[in-house]
N, C-alpha and C. Protein backbone atom coordinates (compact mmCIF):
# COMPACT_ATOMS: atom_id res chain seq x y z
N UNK A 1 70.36 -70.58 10.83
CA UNK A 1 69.49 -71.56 10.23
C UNK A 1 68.40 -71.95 11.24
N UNK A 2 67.27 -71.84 10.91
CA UNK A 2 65.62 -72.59 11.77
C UNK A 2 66.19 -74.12 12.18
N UNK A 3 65.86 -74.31 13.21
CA UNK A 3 66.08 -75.24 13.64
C UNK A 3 65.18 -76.33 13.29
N UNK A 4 63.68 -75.72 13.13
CA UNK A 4 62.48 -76.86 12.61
C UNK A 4 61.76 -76.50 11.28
N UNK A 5 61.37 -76.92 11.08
CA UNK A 5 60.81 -76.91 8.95
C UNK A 5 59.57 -76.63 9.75
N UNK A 6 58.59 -77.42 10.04
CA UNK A 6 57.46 -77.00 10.73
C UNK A 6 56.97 -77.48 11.99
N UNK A 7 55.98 -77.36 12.27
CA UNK A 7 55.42 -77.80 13.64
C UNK A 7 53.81 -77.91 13.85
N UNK A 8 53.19 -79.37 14.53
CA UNK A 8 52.09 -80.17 13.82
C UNK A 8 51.13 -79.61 14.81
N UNK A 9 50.03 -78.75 14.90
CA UNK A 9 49.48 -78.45 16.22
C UNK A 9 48.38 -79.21 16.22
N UNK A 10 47.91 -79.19 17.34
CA UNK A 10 46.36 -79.73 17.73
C UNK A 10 45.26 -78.97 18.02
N UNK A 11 45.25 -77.32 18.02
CA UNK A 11 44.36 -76.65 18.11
C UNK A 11 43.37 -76.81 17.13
N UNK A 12 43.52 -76.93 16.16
CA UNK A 12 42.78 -76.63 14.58
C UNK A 12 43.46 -77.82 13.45
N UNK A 13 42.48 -78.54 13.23
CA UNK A 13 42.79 -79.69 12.02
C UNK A 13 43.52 -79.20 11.30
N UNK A 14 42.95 -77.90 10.81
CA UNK A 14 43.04 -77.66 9.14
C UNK A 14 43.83 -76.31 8.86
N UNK A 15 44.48 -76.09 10.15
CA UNK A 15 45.33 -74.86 10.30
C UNK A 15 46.33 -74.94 9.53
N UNK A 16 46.95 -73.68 8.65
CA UNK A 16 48.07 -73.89 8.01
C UNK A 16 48.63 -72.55 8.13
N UNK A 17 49.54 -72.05 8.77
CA UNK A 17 49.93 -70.49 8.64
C UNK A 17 51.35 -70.63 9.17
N UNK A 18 52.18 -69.17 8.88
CA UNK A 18 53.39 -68.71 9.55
C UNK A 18 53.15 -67.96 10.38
N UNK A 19 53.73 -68.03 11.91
CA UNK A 19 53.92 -67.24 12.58
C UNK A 19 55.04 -67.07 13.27
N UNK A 20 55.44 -65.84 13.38
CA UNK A 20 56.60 -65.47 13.94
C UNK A 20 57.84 -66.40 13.35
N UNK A 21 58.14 -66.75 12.08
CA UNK A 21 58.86 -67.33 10.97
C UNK A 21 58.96 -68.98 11.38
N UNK A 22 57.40 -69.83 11.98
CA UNK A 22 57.09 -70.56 12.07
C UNK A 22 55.70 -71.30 11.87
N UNK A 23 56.26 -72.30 10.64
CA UNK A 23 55.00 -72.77 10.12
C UNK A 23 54.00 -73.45 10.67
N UNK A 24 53.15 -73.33 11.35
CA UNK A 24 52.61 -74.06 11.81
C UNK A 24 51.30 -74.93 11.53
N UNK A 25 51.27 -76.21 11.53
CA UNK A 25 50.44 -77.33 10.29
C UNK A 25 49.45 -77.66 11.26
N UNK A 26 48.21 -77.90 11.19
CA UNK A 26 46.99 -78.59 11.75
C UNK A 26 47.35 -79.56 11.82
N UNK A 27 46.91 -80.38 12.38
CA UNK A 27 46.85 -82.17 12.86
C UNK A 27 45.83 -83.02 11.83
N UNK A 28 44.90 -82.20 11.06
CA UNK A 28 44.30 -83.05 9.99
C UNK A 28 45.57 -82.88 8.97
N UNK A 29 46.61 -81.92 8.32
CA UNK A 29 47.14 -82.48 7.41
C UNK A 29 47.92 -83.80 7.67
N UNK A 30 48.43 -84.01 8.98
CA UNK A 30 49.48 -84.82 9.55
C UNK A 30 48.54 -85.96 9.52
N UNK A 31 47.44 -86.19 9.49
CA UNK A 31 46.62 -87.72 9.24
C UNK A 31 46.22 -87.58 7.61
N UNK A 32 46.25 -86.72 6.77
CA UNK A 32 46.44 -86.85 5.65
C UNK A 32 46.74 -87.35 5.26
N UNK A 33 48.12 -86.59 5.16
CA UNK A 33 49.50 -87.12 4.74
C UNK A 33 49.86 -88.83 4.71
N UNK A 34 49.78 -88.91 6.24
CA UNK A 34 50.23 -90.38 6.73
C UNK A 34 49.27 -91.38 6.08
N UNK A 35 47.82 -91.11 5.84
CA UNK A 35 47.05 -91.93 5.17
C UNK A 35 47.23 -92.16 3.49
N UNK A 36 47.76 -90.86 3.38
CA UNK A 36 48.31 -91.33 1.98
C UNK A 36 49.42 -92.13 1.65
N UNK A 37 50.61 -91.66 2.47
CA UNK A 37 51.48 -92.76 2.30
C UNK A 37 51.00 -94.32 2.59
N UNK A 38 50.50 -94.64 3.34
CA UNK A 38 49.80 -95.43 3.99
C UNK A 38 49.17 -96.54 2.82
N UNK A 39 48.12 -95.58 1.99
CA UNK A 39 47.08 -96.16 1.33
C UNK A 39 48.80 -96.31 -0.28
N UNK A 40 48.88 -95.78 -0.16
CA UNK A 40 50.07 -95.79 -0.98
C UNK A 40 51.16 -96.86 -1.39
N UNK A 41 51.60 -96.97 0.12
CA UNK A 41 52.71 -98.42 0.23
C UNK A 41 51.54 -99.55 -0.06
N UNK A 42 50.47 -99.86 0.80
CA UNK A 42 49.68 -100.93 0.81
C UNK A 42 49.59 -101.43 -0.86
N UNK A 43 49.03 -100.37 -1.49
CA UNK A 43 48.73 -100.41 -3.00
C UNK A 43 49.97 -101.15 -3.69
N UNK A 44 51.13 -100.37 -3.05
CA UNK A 44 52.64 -101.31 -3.97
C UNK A 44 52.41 -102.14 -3.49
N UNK A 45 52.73 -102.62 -2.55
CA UNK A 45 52.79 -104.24 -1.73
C UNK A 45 51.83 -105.46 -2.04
N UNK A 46 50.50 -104.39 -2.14
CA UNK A 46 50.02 -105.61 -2.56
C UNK A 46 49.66 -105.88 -4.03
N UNK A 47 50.24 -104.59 -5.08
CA UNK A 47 50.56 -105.37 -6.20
C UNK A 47 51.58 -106.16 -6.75
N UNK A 48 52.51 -105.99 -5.55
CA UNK A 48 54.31 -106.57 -5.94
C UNK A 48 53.88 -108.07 -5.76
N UNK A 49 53.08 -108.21 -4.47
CA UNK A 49 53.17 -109.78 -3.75
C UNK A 49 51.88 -110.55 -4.16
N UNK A 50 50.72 -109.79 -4.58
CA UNK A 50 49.13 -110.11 -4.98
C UNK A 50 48.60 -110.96 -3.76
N UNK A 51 48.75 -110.62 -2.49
CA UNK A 51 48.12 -111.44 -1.33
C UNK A 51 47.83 -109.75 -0.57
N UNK A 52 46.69 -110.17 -0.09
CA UNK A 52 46.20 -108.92 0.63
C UNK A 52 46.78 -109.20 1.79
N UNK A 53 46.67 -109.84 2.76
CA UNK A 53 47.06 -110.55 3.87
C UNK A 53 48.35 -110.43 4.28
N UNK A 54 49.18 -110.21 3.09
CA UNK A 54 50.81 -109.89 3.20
C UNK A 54 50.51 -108.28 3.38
N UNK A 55 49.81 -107.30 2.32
CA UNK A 55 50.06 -106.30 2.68
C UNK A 55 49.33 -105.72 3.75
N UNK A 56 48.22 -106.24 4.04
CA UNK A 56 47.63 -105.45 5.50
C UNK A 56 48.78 -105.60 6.37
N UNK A 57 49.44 -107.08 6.60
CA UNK A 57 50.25 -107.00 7.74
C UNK A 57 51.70 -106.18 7.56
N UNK A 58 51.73 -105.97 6.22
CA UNK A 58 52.71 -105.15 6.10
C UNK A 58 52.89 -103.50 6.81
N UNK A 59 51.44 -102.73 6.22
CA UNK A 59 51.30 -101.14 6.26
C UNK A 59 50.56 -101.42 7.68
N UNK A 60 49.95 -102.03 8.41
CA UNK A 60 48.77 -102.20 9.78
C UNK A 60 49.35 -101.82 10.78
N UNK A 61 50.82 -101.62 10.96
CA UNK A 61 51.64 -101.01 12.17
C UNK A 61 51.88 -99.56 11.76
N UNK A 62 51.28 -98.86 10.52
CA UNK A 62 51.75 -97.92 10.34
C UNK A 62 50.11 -97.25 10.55
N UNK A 63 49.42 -97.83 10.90
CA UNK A 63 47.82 -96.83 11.35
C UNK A 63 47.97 -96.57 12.48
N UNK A 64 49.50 -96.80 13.70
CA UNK A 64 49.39 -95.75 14.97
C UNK A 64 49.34 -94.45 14.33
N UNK A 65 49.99 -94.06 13.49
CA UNK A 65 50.15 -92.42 13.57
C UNK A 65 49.24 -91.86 13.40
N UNK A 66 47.91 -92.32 12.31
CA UNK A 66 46.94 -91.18 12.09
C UNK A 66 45.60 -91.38 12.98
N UNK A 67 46.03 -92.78 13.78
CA UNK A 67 44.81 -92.91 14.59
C UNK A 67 45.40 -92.41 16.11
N UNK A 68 46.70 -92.08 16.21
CA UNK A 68 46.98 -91.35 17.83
C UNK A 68 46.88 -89.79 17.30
N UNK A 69 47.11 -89.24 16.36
CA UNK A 69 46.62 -88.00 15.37
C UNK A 69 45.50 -87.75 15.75
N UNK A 70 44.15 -88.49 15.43
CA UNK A 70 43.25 -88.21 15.44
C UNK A 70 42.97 -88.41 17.14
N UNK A 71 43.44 -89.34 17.95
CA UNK A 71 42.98 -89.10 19.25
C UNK A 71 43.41 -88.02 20.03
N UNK A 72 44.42 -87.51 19.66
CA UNK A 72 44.76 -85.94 20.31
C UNK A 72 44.00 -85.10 19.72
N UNK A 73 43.47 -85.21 18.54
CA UNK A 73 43.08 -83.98 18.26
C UNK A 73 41.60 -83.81 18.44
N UNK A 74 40.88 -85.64 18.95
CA UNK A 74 39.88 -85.19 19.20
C UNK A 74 39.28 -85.00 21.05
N UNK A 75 40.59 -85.60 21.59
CA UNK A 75 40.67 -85.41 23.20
C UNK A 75 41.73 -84.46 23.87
N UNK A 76 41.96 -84.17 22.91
CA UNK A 76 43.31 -83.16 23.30
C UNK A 76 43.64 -83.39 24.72
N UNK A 77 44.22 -84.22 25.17
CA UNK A 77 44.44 -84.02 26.43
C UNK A 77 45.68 -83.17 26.69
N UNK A 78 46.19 -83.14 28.50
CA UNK A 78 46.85 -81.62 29.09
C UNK A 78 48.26 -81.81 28.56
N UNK A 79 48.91 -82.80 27.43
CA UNK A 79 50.21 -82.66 27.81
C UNK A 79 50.77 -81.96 26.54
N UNK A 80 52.05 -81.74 27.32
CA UNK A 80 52.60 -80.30 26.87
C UNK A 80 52.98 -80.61 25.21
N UNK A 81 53.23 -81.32 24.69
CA UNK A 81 53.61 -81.27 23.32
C UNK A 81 52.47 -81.35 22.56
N UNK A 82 51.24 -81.63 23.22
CA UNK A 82 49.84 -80.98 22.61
C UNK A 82 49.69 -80.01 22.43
N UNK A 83 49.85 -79.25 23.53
CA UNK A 83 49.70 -77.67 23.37
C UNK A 83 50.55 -76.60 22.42
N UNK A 84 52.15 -77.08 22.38
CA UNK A 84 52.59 -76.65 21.97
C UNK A 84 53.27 -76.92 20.54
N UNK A 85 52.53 -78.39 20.07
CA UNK A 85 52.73 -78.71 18.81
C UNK A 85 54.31 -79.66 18.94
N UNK A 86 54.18 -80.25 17.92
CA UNK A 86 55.07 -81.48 17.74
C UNK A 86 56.07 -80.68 16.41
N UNK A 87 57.31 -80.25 16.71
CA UNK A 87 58.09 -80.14 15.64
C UNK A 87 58.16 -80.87 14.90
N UNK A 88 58.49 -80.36 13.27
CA UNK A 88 59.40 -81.33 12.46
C UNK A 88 61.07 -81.04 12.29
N UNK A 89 61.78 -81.57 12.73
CA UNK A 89 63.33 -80.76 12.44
C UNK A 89 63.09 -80.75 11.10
N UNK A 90 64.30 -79.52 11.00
CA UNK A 90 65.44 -79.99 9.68
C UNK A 90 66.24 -80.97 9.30
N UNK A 91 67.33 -80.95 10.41
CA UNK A 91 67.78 -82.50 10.51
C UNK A 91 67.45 -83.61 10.30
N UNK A 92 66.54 -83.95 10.91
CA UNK A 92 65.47 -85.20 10.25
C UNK A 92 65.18 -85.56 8.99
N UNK A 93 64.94 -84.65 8.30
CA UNK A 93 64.47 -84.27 6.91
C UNK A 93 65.90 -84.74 6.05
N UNK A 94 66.79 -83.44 6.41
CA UNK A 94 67.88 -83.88 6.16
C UNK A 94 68.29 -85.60 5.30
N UNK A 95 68.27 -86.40 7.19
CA UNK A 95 68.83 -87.79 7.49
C UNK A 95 68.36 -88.48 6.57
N UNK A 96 66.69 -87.98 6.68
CA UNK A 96 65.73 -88.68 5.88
C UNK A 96 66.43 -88.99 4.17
N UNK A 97 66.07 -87.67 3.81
CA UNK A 97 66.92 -87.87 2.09
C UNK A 97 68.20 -88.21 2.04
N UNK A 98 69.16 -88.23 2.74
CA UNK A 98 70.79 -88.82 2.71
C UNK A 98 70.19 -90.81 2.77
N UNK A 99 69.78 -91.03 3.37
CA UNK A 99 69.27 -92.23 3.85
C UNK A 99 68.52 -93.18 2.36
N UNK A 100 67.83 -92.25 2.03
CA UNK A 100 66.90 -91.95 0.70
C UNK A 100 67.81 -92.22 -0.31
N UNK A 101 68.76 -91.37 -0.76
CA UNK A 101 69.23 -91.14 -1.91
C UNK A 101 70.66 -92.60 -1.92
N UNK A 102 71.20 -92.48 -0.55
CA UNK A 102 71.96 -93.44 -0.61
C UNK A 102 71.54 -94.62 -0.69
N UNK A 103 70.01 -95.24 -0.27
CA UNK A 103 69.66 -96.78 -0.24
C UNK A 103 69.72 -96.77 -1.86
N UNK A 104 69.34 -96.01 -2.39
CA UNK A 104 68.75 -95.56 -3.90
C UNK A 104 69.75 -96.41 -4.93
N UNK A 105 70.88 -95.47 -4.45
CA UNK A 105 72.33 -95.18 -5.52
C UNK A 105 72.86 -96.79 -5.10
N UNK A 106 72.92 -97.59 -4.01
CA UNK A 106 73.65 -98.73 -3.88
C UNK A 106 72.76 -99.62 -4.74
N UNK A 107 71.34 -99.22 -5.39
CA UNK A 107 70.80 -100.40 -5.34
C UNK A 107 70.65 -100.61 -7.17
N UNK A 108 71.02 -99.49 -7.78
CA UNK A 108 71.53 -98.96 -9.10
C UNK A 108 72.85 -100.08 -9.32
């Protein structure tokens, strides 16, 4: 079994390919992504609670990721998990949906 699902590089934003039976994702999908979830939760939150103020401070700790995203990818600096890309496990993924499905089912 692969040990990682994919892996986030910083060479190329918009890179998306397999190599050597490893996927390897640009750093613009990984600020995508995160901005969507992002713009996403905010949208629930602040229709659940109708105060903007609740939801900025809600989702506003979650704009490190696509704004340290975007600073590697536009300073790339020398360190090594730049160069060689940021895995995603399996495992993780995994934890993730067990975590997922069980908050789910208790709340049924």
């Amino acid at each position: 079994m692969r040990t990682h699902l994919l892996r986030f590089i910083f060479d190329s934003a918009w890179k998306f390919e397999s190599v050597n039976n490893n996927l390897l994702v640009g750093a613009g999908w990984l600020i995508v992504m995160s901005l969507l979830v992002l713009f996403t939760a905010f949208g629930l939150i602040f229709r659940k609670t109708g105060k903007l103020s609740e939801a900025a401070a809600a989702t506003g700790f979650w704009l490190i990721i696509p704004t340290a995203a975007t600073a590697l990818l536009i300073l790339r600096p020398q360190f090594e998990f730049v160069s060689k890309g940021i895995p995603v496990f399996i495992y993780f993924i995994l934890h993730g949906l067990f975590i997922y499905f069980n908050s789910v089912s208790t709340r049924c």
